[in-house]
C-alpha atoms as a PDB file:
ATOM      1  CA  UNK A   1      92.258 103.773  73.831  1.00  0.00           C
ATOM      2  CA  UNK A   2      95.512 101.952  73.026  1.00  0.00           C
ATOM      3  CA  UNK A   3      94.546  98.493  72.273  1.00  0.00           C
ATOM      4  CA  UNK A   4      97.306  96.963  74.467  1.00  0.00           C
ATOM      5  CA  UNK A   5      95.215  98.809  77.258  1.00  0.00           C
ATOM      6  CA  UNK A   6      94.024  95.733  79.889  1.00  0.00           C
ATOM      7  CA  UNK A   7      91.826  95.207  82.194  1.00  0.00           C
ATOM      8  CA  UNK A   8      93.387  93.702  85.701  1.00  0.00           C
ATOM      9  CA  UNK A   9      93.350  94.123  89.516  1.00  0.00           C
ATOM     10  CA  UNK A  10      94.952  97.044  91.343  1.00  0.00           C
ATOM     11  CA  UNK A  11      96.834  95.032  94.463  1.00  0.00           C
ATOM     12  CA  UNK A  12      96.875  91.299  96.049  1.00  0.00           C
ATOM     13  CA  UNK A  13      93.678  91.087  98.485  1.00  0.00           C
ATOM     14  CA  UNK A  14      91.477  88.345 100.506  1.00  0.00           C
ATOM     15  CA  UNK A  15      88.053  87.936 101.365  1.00  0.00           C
ATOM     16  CA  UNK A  16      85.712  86.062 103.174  1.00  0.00           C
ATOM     17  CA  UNK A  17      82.873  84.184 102.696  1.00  0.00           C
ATOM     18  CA  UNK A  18      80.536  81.913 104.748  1.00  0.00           C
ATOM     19  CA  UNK A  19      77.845  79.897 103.541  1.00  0.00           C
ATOM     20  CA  UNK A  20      76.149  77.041 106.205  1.00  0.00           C
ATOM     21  CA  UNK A  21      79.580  77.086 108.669  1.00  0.00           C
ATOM     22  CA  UNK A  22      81.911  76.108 105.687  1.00  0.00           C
ATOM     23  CA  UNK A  23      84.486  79.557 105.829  1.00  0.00           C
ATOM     24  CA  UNK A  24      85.456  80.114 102.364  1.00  0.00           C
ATOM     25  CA  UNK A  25      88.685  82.445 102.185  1.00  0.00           C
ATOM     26  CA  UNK A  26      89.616  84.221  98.625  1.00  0.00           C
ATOM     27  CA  UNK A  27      93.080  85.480  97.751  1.00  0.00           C
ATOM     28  CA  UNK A  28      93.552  87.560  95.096  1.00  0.00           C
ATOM     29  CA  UNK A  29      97.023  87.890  93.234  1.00  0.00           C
ATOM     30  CA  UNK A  30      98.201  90.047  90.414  1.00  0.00           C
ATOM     31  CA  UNK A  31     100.962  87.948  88.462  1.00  0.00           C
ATOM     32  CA  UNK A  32     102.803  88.347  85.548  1.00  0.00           C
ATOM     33  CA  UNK A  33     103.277  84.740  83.961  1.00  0.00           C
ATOM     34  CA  UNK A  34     102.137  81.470  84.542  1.00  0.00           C
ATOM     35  CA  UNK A  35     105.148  80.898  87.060  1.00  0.00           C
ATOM     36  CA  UNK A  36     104.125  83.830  89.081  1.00  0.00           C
ATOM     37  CA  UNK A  37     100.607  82.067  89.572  1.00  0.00           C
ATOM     38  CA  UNK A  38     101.796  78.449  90.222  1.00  0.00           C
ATOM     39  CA  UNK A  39     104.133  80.035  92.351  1.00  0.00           C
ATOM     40  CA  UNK A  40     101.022  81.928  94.613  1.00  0.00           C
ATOM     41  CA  UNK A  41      98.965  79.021  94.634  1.00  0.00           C
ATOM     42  CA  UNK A  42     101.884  76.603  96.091  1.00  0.00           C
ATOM     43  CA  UNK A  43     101.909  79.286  98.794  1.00  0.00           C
ATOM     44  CA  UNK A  44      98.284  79.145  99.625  1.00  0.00           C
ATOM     45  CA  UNK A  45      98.126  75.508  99.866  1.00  0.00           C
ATOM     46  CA  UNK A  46     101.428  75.668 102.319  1.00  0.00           C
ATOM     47  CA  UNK A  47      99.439  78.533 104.227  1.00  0.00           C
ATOM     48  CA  UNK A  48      96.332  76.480 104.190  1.00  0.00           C
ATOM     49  CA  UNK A  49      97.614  73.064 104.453  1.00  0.00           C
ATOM     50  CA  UNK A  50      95.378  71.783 106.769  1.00  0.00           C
ATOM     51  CA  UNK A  51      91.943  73.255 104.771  1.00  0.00           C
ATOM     52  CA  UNK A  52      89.912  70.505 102.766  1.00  0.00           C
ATOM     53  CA  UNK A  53      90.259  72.182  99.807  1.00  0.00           C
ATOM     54  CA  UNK A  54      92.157  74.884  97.713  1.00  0.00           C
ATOM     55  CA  UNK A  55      90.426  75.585  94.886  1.00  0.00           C
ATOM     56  CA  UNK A  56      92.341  77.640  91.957  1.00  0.00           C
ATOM     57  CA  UNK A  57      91.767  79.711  88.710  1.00  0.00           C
ATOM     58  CA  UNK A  58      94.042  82.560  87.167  1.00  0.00           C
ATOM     59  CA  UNK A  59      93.677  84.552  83.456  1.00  0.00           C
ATOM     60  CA  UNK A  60      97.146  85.650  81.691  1.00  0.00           C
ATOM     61  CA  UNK A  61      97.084  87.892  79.030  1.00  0.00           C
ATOM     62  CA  UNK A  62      99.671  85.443  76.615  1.00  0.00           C
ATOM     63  CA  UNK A  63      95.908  83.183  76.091  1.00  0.00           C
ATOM     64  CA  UNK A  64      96.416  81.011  79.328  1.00  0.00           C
ATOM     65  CA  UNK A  65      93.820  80.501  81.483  1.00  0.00           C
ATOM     66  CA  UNK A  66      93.992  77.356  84.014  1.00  0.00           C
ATOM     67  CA  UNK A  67      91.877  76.301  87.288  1.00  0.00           C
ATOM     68  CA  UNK A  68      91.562  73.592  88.981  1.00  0.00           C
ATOM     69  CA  UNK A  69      88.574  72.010  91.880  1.00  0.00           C
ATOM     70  CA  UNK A  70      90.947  70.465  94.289  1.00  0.00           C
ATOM     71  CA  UNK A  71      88.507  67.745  94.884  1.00  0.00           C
ATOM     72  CA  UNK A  72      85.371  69.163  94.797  1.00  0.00           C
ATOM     73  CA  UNK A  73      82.712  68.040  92.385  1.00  0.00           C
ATOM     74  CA  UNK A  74      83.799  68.350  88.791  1.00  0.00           C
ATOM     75  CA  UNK A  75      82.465  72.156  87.411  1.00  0.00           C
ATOM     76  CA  UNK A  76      81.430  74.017  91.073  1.00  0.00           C
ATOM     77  CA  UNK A  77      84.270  75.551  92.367  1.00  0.00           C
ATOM     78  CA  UNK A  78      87.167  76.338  89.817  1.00  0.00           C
ATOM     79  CA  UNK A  79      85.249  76.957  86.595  1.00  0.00           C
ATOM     80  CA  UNK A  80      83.016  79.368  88.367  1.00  0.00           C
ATOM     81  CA  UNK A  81      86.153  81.105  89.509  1.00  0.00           C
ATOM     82  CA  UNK A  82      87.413  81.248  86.389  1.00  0.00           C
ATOM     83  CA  UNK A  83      84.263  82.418  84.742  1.00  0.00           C
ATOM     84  CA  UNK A  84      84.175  84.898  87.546  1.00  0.00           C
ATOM     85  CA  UNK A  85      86.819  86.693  86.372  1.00  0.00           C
ATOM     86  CA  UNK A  86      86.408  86.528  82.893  1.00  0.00           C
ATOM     87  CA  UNK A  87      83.159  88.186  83.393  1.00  0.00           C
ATOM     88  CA  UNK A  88      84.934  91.193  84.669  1.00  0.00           C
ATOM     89  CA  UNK A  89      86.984  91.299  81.898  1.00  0.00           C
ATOM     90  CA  UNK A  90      89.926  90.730  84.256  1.00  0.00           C
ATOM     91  CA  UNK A  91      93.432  89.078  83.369  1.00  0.00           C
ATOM     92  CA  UNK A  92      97.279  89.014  84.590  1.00  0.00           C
ATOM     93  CA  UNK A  93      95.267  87.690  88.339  1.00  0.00           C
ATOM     94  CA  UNK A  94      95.060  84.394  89.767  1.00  0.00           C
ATOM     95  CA  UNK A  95      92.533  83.706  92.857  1.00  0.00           C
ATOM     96  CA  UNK A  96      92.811  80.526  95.258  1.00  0.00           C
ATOM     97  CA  UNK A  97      89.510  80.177  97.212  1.00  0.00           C
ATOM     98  CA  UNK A  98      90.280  77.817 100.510  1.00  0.00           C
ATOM     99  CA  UNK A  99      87.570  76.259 101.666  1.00  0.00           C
ATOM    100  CA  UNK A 100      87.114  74.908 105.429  1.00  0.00           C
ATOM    101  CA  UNK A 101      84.205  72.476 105.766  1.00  0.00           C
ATOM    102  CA  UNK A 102      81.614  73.302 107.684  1.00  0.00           C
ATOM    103  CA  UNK A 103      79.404  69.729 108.100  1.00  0.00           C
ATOM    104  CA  UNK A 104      76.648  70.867 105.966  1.00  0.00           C
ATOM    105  CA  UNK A 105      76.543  69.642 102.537  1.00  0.00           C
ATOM    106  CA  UNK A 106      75.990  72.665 100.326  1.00  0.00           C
ATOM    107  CA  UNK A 107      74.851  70.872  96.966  1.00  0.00           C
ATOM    108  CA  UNK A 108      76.227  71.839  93.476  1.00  0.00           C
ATOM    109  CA  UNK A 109      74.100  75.134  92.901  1.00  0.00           C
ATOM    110  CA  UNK A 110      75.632  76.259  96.550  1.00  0.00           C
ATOM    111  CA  UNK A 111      79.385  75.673  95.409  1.00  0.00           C
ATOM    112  CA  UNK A 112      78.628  77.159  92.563  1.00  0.00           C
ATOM    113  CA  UNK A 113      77.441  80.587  94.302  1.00  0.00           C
ATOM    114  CA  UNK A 114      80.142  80.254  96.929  1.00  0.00           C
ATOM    115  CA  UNK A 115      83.208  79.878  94.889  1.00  0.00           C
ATOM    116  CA  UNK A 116      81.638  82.765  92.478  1.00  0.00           C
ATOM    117  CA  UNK A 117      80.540  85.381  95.710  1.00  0.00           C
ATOM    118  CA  UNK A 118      84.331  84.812  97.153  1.00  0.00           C
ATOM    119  CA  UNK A 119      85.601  85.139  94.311  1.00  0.00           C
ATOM    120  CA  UNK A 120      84.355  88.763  93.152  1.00  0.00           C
ATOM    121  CA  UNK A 121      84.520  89.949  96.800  1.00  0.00           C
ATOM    122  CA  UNK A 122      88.398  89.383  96.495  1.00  0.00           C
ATOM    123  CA  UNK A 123      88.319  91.255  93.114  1.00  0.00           C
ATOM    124  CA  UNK A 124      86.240  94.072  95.387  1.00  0.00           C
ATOM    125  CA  UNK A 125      88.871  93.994  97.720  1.00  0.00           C
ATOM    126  CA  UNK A 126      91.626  94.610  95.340  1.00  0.00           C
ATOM    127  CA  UNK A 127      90.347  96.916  93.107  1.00  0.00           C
ATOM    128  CA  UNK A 128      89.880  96.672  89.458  1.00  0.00           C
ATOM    129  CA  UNK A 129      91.735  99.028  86.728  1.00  0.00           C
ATOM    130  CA  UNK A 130      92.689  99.281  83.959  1.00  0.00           C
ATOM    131  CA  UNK A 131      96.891  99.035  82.520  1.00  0.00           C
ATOM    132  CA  UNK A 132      97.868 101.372  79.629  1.00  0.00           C
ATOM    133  CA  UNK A 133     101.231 101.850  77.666  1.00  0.00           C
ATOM    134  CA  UNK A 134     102.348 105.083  79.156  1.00  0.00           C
ATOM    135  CA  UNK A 135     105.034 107.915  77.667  1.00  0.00           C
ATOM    136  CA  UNK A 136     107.529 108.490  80.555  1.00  0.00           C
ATOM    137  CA  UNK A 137     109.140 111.863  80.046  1.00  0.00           C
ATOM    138  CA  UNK A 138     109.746 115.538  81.664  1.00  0.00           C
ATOM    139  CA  UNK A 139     109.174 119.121  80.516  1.00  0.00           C
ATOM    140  CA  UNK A 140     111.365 122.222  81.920  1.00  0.00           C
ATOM    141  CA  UNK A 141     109.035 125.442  81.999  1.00  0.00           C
ATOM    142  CA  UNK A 142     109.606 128.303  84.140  1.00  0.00           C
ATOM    143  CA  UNK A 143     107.334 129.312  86.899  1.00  0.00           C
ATOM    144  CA  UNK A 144     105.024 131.274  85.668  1.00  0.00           C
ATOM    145  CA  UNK A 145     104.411 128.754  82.851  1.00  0.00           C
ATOM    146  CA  UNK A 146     104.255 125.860  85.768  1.00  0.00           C
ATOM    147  CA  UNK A 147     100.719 126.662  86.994  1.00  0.00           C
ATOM    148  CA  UNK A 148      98.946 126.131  83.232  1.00  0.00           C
ATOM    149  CA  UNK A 149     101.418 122.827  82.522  1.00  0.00           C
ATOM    150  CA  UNK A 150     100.267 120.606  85.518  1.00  0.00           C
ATOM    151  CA  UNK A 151      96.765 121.189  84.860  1.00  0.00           C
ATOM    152  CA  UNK A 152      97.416 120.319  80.880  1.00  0.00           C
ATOM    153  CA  UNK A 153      98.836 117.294  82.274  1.00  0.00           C
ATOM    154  CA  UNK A 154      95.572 116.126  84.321  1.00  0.00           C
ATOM    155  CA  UNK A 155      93.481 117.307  81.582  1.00  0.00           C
ATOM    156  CA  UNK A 156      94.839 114.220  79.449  1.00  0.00           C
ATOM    157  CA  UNK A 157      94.704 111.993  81.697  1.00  0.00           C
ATOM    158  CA  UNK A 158      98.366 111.588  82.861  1.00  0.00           C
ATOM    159  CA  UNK A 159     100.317 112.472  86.314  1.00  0.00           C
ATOM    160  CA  UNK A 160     103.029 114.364  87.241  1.00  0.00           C
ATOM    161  CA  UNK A 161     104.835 112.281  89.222  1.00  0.00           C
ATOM    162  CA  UNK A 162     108.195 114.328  90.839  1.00  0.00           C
ATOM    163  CA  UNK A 163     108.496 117.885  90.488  1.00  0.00           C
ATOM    164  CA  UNK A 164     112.053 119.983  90.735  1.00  0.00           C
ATOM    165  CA  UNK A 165     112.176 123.484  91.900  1.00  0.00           C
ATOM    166  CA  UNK A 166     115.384 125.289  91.260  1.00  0.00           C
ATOM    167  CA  UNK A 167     115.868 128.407  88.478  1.00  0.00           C
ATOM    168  CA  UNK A 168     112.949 126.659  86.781  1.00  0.00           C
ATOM    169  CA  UNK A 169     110.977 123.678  87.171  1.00  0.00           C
ATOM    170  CA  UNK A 170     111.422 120.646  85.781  1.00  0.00           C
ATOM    171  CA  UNK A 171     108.200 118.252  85.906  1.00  0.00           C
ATOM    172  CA  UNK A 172     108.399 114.565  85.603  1.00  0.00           C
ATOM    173  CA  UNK A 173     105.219 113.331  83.527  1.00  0.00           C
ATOM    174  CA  UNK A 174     103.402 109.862  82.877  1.00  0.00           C
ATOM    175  CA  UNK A 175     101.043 110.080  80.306  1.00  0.00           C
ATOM    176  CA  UNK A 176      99.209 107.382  78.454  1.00  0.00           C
ATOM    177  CA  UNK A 177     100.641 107.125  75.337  1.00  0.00           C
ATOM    178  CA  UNK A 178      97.168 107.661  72.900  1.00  0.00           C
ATOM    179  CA  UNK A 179      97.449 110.767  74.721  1.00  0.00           C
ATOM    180  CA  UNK A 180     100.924 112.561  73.699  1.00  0.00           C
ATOM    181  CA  UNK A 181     100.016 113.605  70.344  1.00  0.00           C
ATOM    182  CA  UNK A 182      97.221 115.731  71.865  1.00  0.00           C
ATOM    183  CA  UNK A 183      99.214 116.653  74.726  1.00  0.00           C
ATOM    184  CA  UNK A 184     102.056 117.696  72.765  1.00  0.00           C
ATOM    185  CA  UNK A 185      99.807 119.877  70.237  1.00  0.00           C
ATOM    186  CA  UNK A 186      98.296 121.659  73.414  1.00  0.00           C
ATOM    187  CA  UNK A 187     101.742 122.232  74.904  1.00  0.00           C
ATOM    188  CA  UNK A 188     103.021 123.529  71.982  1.00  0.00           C
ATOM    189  CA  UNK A 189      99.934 126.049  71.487  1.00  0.00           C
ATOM    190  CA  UNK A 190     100.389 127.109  75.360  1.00  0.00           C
ATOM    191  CA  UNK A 191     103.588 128.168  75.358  1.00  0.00           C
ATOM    192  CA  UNK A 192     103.738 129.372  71.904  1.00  0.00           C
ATOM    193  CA  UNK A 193     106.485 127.135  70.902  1.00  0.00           C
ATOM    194  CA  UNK A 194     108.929 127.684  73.662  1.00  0.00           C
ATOM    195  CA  UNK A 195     107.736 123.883  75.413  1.00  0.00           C
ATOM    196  CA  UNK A 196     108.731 119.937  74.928  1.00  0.00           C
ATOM    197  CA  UNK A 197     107.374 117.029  75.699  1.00  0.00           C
ATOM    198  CA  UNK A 198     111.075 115.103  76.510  1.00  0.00           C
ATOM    199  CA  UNK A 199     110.284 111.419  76.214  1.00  0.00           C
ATOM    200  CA  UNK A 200     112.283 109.020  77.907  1.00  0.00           C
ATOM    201  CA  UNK A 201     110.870 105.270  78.243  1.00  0.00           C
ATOM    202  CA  UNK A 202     108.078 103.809  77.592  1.00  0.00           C
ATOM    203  CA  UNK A 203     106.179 101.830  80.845  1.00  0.00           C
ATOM    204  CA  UNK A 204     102.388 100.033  81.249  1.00  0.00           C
ATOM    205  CA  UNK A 205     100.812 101.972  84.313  1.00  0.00           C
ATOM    206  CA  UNK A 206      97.664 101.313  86.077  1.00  0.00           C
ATOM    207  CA  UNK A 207      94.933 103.714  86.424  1.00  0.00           C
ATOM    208  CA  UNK A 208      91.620 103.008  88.619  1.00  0.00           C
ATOM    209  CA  UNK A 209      88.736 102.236  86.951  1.00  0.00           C
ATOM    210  CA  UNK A 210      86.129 104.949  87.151  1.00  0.00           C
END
């Protein structure tokens, strides 16, 4: 595994949690810099302006990792978020848990579990994965050589992600990039030669975790 490889969330998501009437609502963001989170959790507090408290935490792969209790005793609600997803090994996410109070005092160990529970159901929701450099490149074969390339493709863990059908085909190809050398080698022993691997940019794609 390339170790630039990361562990984050697939998409934004919410979920829902309710613990003795107080509603706690988890959103779930993936973000790119500290501005991109500070920038999510000013919109949750606009969206939720009214709720008693908007408790925030987010991981960024530069070292930063922030949260905050919004008011709620010191330790139960943002550090468990936080700790949350550093558990799962998540980063490049921020999550803003809104809580509305429900007129039952849930004591410390009860915050605690609430804030964590919402939390990693909004990770559930989203999905977690995992971001690799990937090669970003094509390879021109003819037809009969088409139906052993895509496979070869799969079979190291990449996609073909547009394919062109004219005299030939031409197949555009993501594949992770501790993968090429291996790829190319097998490419080259398929078609005796006559095949390239055509690199043209270099991207981080996510893949689902399995």
């Amino acid at each position: 595994m390339d170790d630039r490889s990361y562990l984050t969330i697939r998409t934004g998501a919410e979920a829902e949690y309710v613990d003795r009437r107080s509603r706690f609502i988890a959103a779930i963001e993936p973000v790119a810099d500290e501005e991109a989170a500070l920038a999510f959790i000013a919109a949750r507090k606009k969206k939720y302006w009214d709720a008693r408290h908007n408790v925030h935490a987010y991981v960024l792969r530069n070292g930063i990792s922030r949260f905050s209790d919004d008011g709620e005793p010191q330790g139960t609600a943002g550090l468990p978020m936080l700790e949350t997803l550093q558990k799962r090994g998540l980063t490049d996410c921020v999550v803003v848990v809104t809580r509305y109070f429900g007129g039952i005092l849930l004591g410390t160990g009860g915050l605690v579990r609430a804030y964590s529970q919402s939390t990693s159901l909004a990770i559930d929701a989203a999905g977690v994965g995992e971001c690799r450099p990937c090669a970003v490149g094509e390879i021109a074969c003819d037809y009969a050589q088409y139906g052993r390339v895509a496979p070869l493709v799969s079979e190291f863990g990449g996609r073909v992600t547009d394919t062109a059908f004219a005299e030939g085909v031409t197949l555009q190809v993501l594949l992770p990039l501790d993968r090429v050398g291996g790829f190319v080698h097998e490419l080259t022993e398929l078609s005796a030669g006559t095949l390239k691997f055509q690199q043209n940019d270099e991207i981080f794609e996510f893949f689902e975790k399995k």
